[in-house]
Protein backbone atom coordinates (compact mmCIF):
# COMPACT_ATOMS: atom_id res chain seq x y z
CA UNK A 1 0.00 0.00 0.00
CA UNK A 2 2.89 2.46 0.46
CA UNK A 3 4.45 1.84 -2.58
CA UNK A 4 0.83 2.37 -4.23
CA UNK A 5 1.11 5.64 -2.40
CA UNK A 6 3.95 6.64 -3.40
CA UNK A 7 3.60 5.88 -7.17
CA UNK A 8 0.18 7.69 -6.85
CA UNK A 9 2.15 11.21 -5.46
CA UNK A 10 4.88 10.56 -8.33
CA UNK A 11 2.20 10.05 -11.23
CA UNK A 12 0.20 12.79 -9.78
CA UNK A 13 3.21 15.39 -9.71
CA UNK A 14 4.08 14.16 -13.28
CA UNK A 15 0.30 15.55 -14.67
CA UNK A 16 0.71 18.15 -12.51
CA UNK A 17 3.80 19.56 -14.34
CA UNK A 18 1.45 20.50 -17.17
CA UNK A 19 -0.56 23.48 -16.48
CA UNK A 20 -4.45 23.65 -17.48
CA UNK A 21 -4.90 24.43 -20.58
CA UNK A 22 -7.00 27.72 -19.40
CA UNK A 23 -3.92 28.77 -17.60
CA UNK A 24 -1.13 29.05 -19.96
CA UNK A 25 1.20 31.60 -17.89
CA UNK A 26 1.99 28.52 -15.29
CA UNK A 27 3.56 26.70 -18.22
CA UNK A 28 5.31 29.68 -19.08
CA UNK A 29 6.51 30.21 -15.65
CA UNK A 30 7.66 26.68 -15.27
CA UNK A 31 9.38 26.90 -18.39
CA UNK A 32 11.14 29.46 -17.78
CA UNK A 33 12.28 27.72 -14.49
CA UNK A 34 13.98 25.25 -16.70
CA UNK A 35 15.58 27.81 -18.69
CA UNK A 36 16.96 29.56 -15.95
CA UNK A 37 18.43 26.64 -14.08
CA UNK A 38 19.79 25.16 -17.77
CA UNK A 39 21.23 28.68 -18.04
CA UNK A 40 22.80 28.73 -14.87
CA UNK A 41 24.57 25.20 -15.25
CA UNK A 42 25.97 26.01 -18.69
CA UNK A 43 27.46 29.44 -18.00
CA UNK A 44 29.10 27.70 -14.90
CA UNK A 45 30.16 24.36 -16.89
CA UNK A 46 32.06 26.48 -19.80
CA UNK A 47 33.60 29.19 -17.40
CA UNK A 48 34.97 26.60 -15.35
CA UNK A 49 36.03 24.35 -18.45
CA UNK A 50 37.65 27.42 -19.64
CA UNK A 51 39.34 28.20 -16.71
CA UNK A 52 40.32 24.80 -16.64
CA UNK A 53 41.99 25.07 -19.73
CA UNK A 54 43.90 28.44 -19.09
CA UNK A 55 45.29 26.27 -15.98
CA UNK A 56 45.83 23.30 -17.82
CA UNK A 57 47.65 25.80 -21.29
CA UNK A 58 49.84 27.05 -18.65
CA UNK A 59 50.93 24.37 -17.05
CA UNK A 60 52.12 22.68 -20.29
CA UNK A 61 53.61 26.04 -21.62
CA UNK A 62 55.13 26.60 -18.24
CA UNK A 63 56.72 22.78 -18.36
CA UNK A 64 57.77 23.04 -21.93
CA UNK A 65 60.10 26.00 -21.04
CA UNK A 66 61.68 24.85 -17.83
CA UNK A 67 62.63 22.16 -15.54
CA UNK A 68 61.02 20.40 -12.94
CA UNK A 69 64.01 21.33 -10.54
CA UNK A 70 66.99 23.65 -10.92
CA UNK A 71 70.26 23.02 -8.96
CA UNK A 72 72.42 25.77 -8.32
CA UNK A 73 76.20 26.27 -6.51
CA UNK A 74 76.63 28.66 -4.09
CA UNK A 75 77.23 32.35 -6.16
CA UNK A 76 75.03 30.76 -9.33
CA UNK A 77 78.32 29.04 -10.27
CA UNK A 78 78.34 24.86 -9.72
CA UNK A 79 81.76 23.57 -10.58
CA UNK A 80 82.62 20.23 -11.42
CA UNK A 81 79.42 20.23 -12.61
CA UNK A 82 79.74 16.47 -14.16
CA UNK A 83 80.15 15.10 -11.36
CA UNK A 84 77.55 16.30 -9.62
CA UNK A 85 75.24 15.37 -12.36
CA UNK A 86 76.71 11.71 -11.69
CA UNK A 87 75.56 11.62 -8.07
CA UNK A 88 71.93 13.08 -8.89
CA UNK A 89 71.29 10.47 -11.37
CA UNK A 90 70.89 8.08 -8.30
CA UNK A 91 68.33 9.68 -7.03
CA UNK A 92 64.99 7.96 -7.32
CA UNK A 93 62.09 9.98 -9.92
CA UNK A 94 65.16 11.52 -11.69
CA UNK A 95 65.05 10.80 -15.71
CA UNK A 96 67.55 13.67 -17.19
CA UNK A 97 69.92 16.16 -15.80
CA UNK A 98 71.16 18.82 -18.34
CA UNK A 99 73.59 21.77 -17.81
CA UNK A 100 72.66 25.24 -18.49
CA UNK A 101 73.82 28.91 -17.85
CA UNK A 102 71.92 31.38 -17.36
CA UNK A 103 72.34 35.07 -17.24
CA UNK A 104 70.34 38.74 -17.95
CA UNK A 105 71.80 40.58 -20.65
CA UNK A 106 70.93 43.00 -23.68
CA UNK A 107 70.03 42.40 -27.59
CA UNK A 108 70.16 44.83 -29.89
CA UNK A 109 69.66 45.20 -33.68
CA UNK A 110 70.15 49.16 -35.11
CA UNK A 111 68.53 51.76 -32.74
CA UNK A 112 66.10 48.74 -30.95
CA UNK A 113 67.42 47.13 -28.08
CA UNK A 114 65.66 44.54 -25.49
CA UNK A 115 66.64 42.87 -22.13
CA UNK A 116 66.69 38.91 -22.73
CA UNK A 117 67.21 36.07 -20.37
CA UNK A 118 70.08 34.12 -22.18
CA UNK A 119 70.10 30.47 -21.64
CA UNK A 120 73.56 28.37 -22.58
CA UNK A 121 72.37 24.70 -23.07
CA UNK A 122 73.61 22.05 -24.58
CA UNK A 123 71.16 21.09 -27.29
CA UNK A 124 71.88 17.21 -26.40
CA UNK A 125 70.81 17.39 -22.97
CA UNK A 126 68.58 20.05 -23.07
CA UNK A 127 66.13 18.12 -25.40
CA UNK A 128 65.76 15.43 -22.09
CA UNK A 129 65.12 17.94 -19.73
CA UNK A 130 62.53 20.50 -21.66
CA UNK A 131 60.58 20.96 -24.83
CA UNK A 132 61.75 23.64 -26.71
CA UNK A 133 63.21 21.72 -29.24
CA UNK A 134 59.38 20.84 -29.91
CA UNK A 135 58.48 24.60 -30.12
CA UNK A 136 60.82 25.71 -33.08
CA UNK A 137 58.86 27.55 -35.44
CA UNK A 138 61.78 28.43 -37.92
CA UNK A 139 65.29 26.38 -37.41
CA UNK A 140 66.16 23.69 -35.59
CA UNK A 141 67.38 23.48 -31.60
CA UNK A 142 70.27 21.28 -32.84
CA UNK A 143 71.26 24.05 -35.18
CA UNK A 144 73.03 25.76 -31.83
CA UNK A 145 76.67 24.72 -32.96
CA UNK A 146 79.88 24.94 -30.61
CA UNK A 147 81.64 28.03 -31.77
CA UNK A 148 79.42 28.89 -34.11
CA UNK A 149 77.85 31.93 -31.80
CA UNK A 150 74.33 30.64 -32.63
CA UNK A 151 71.19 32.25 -30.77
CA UNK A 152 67.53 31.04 -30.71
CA UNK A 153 64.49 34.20 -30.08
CA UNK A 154 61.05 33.94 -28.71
CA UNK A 155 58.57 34.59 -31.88
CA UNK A 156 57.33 38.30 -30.07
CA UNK A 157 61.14 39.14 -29.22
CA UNK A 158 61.91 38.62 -32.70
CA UNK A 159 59.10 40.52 -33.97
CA UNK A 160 60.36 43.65 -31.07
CA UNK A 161 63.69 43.11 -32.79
CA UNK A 162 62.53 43.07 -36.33
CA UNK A 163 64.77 39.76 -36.65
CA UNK A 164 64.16 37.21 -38.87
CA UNK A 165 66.22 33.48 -39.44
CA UNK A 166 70.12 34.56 -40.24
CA UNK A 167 69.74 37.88 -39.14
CA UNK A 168 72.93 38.65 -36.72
CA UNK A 169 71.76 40.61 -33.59
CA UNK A 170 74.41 42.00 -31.17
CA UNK A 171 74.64 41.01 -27.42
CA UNK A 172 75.37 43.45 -24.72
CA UNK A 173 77.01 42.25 -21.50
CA UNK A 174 77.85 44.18 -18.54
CA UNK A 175 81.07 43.33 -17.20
CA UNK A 176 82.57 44.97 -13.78
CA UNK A 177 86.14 46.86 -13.84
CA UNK A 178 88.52 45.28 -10.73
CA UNK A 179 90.11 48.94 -10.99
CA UNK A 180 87.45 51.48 -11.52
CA UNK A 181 84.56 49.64 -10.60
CA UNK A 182 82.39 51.26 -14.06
CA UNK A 183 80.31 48.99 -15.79
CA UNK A 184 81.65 48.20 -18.79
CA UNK A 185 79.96 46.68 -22.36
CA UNK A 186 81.25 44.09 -23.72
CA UNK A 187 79.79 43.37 -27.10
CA UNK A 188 79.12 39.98 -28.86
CA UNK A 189 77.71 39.00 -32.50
CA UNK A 190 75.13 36.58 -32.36
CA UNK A 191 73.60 34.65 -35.56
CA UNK A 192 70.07 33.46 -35.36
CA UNK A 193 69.58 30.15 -36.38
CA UNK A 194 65.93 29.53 -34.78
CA UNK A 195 62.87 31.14 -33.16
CA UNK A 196 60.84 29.71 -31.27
CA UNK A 197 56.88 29.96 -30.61
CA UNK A 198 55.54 28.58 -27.21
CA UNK A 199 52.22 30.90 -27.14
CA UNK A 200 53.19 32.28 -23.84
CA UNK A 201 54.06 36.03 -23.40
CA UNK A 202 56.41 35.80 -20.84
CA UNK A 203 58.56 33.36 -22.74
CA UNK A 204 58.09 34.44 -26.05
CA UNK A 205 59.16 37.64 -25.06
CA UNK A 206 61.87 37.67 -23.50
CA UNK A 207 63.98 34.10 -23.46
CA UNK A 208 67.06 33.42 -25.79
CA UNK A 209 69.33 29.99 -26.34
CA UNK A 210 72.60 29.53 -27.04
CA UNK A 211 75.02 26.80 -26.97
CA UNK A 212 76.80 26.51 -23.38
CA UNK A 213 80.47 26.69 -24.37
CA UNK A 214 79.55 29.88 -26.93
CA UNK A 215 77.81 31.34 -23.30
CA UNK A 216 80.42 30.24 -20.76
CA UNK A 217 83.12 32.62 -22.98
CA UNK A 218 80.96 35.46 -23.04
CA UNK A 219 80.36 35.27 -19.09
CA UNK A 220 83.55 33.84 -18.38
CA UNK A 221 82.63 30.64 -16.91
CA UNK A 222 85.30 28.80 -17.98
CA UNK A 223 84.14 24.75 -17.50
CA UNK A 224 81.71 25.93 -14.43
CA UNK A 225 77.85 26.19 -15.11
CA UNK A 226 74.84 28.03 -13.47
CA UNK A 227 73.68 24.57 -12.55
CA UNK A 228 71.68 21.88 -13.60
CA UNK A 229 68.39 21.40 -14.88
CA UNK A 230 66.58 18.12 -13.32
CA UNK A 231 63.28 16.04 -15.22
CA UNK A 232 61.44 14.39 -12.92
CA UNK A 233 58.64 10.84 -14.08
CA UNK A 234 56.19 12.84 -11.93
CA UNK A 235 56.37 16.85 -11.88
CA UNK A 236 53.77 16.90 -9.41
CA UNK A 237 56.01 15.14 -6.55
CA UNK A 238 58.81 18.21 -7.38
CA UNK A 239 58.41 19.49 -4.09
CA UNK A 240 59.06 16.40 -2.09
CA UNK A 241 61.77 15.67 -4.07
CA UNK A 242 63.93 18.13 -3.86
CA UNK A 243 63.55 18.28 -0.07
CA UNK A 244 64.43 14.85 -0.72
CA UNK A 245 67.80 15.47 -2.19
CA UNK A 246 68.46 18.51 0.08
CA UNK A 247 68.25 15.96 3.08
CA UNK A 248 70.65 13.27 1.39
CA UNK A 249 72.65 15.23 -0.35
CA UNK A 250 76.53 16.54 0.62
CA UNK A 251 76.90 19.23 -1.76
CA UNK A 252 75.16 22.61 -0.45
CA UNK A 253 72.52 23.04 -3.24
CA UNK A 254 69.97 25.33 -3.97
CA UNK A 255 67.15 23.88 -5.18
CA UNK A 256 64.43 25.62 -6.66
CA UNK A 257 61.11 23.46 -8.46
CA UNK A 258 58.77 24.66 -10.89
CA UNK A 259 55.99 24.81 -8.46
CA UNK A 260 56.88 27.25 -6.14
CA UNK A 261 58.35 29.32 -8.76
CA UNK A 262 54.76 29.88 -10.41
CA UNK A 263 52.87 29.43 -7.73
CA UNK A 264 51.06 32.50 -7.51
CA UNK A 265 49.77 32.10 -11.08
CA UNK A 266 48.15 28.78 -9.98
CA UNK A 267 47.25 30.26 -6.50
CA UNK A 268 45.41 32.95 -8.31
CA UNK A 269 43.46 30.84 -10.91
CA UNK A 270 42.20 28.87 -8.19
CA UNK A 271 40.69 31.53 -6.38
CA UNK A 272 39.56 32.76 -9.34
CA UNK A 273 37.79 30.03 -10.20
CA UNK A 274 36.23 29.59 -6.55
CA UNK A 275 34.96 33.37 -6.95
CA UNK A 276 33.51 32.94 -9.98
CA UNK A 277 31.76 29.57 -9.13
CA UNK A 278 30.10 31.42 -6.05
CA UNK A 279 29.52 34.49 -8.34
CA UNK A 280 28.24 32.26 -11.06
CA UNK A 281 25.88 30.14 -9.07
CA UNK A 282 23.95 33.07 -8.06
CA UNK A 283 21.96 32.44 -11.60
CA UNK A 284 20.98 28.88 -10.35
CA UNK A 285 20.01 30.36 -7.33
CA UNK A 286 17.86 33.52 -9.19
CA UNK A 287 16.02 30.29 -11.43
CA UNK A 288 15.81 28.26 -8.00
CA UNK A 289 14.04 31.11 -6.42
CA UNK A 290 11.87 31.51 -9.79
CA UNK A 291 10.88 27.89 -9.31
CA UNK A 292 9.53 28.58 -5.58
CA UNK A 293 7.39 31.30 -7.54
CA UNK A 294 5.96 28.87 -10.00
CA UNK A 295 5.34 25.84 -7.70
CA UNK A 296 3.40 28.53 -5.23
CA UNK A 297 1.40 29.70 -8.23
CA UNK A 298 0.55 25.93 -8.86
CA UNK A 299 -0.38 24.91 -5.44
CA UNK A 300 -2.51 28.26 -5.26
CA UNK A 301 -4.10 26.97 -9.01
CA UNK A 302 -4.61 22.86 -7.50
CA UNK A 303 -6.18 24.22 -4.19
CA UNK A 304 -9.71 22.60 -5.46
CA UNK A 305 -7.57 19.38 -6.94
CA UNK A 306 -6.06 19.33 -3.02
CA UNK A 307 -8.83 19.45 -1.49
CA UNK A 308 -10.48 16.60 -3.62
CA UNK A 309 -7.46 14.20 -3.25
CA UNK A 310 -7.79 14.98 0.72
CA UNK A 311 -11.24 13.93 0.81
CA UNK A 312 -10.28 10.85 -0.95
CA UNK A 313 -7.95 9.75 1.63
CA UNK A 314 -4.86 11.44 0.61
CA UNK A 315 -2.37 12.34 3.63
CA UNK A 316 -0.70 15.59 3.69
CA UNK A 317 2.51 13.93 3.34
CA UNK A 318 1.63 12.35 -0.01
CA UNK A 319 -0.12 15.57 -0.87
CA UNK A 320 3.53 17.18 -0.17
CA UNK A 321 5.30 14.72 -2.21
CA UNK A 322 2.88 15.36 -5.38
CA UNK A 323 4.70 18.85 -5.45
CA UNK A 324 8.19 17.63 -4.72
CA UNK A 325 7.91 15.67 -7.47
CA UNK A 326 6.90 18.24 -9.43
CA UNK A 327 9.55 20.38 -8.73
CA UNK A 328 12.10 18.20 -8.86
CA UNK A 329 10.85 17.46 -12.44
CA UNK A 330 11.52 21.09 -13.53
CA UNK A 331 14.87 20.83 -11.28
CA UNK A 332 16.22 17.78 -13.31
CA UNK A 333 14.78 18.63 -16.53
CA UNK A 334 16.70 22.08 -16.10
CA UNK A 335 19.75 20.20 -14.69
CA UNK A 336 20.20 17.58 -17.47
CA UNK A 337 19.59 20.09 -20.99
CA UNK A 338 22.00 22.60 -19.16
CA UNK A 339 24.89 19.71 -18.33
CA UNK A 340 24.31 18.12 -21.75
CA UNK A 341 24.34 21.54 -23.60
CA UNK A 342 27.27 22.81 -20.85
CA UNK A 343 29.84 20.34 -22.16
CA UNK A 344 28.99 20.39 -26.16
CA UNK A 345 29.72 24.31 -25.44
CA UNK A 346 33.11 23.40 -23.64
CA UNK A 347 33.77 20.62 -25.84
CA UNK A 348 33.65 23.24 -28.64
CA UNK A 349 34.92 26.19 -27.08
CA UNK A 350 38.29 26.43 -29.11
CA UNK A 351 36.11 25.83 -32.71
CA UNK A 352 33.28 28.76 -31.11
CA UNK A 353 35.26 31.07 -29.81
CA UNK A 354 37.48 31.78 -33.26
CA UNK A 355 34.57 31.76 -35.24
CA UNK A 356 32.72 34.61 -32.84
CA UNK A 357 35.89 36.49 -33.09
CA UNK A 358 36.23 36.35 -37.27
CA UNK A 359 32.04 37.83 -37.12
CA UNK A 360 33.05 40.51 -34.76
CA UNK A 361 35.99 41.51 -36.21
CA UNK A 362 37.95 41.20 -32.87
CA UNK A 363 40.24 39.56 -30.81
CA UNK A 364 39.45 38.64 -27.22
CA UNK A 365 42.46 37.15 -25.33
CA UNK A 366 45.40 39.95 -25.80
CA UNK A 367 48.67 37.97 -24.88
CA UNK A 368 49.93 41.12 -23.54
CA UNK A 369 47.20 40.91 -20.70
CA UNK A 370 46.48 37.73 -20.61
CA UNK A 371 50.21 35.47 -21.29
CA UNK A 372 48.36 33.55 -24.30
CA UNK A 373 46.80 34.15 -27.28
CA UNK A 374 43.99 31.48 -27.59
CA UNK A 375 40.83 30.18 -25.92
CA UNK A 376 41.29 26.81 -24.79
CA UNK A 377 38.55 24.22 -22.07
CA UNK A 378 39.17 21.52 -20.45
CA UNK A 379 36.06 19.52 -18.89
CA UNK A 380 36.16 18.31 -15.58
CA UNK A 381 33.64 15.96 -15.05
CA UNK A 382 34.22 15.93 -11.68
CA UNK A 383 33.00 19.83 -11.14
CA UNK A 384 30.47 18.79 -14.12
CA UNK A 385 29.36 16.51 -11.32
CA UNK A 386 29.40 18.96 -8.72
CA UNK A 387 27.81 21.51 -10.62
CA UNK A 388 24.77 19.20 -11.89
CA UNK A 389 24.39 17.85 -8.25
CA UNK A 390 24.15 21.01 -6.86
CA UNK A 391 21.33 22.55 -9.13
CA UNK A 392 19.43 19.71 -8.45
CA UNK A 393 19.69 20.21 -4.67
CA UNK A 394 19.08 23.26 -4.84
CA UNK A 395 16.15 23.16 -7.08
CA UNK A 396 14.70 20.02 -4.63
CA UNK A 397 15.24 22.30 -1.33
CA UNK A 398 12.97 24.85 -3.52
CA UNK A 399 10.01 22.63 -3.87
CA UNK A 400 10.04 22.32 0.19
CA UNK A 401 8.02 25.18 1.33
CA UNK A 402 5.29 25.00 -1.69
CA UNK A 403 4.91 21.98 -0.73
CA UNK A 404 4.64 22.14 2.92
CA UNK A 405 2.00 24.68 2.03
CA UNK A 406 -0.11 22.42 -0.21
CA UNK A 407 -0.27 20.00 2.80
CA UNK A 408 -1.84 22.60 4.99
CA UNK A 409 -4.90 23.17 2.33
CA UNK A 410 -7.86 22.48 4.36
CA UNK A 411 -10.23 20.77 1.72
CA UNK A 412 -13.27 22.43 3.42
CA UNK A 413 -12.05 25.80 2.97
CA UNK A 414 -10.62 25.55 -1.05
CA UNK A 415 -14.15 23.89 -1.98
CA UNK A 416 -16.48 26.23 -0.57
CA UNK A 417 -15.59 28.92 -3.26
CA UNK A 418 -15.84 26.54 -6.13
């Protein structure tokens, strides 16, 4: 007999998700319930899947460009430097050491000049450790030759430079007087023989390669390096791993990993996506509270259908789950075409997005402001969950008070007017 019951309430709610056909603006209003919550999921689904994939684009750009863990001497100078690589090849989670200098100095081509960060690999190596050698969009990485004072550009420091492949730019580097103490230039011709494109401002900008012995003569390194540049089978354990080899190691490193060195751009994402899923969910919540509206309009509409289905034996409990289910119809229905619709959007976003942009005659991501130039989503089905699961909670907690109030209907008092 319960389960009767409670099939009754459920197919009950179901016709009562229809309006009469005398009153049309109910259906309307429920409608637009659904609308509202759909609305609300798939604005939150594709901001987040966006935001997802700005996190996820930098992290690869961001990984492509440097190393899971850098290993510096004391001064930025490691001596001996091959054997130190030898005894942090033992350590567990390491896969490739590579040498590399690394110093500020000053391009210039006619009247134009720009600040660089010069990097002196060793093409070999360096192709274990990072992926620029997968970023070349003119050259080669290998075409860095010993002796050969070789340089590779960022695309958008070329571009500053007005460079293109074979150009010869000059390099500027401050060296310190013993006597007088001035700051004096010393100049070096560099060919280019590569440019590279990682779609990041801050390293298309403003990094330069060159082969490590060509670098260690302009800085006068002699055999010493900067340090060494460590690849990791998991980047994600960086952090425990270097305090790992801190602990067991004998030689006084400093170790720096790629998390801590960007992590207030990831620190920042994630609160910006926690603010905008609070901001964001306030259009569920607007629909939600649209969807207490329409349910009270229907209970006030059913009062003479209450009071009937009282006198026939109904409990106000069952009468009270005739409009849950009802709302949590509209709630699900809303929930369900705005997931579904959510991720096609965010699926698509990279196709959409350049196709908006060619009809409005303008660009929206300025790599100036923003470090890339392109729109890119990732979907997390795992906030897709959250987000779906929350509507629908939401939109269930909102049938709870129109529904408490179509259990209190007295049926003696709704039929005496009809």
């Amino acid at each position: 007999m319960t389960k009767m019951a409670r099939l009754l309430s459920f197919f009950i709610g179901l016709r009562y998700t229809r309006a009469k056909q005398d009153n049309r603006i109910i259906s309307f209003i429920s409608f637009s319930s659904i609308v509202g919550i759909s609305l609300g999921v798939i604005v939150l689904i594709v901001v987040l899947s966006v935001m997802n994939g700005f996190e996820q684009g930098m992290r690869d750009r961001i990984l492509s460009m440097i190393p899971h863990l850098t290993i510096t001497g004391e001064g930025q100078r490691l001596e001996d430097w091959q054997r130190e690589k030898s005894k942090l090849e033992i350590f567990p989670s390491v896969t490739a050491l590579a040498p590399y200098i690394h110093k500020q100095m000053m391009l210039s081509k006619g009247d134009i000049a720009q600040g660089v960060s010069l990097y002196g690999v060793d093409p070999s190596l360096e192709s274990n450790v990072s992926d620029i050698h997968r970023q070349m969009l003119q050259g080669s990485f290998d075409d860095l030759k010993q002796g050969q004072q070789g340089i590779i550009l960022g695309v958008t420091l070329a571009k500053k430079l007005d460079i293109s492949l074979g150009d010869r730019v000059m390099g500027l580097n401050p060296i310190v007087s013993n006597q007088a103490g001035q700051g004096l230039p010393e100049l070096k011709q560099f060919k280019v023989v590569g440019i590279f494109k990682v779609d990041m401002q801050q390293y298309d900008s403003s990094y330069a390669y060159a082969h490590i012995a060509d670098t260690a003569k302009v800085f006068n390194f002699a055999d010493a390096v900067t340090g060494l540049r460590i690849k990791l089978d998991d980047p994600y354990q960086a952090r425990d791993i270097a305090y790992f080899i801190y602990e067991n190691s004998d030689t006084p490193y400093a170790i720096g990993d790629w998390t801590r060195e960007n992590s207030n751009i990831f620190t920042a994402i994630k609160m910006q996506k926690t603010t905008m899923f609070l901001i964001l969910m306030m259009i569920i919540l607007v629909a939600v509270f649209n969807l207490v509206f329409t349910l009270s309009m229907i209970v006030h509409d059913k009062q003479a259908d209450i009071a009937i289905l009282r006198t026939l034996g109904l409990t106000p409990a069952q009468v009270m789950r005739i409009f849950m289910v009802q709302g949590s119809i509209i709630g699900l229905l809303g929930t369900l075409i705005g997931t579904t619709l959510g991720i096609l959007l965010a699926s698509n976003v990279e196709n959409i997005v350049p196709l908006i942009e060619q009809m409005m005659d303008q660009h929206f991501i300025s790599p100036e402001v923003y470090g890339i130039s392109q729109v890119e989503a990732y979907v997390n089905y795992a906030e897709v969950a959250l987000i779906a699961g929350t509507a629908f909670i939401l939109a269930l907690l909102a049938t709870l008070y129109p529904a408490w109030k179509a259990s209190k209907v007295q049926a003696a008092e709704a039929l005496r007017y009809e």
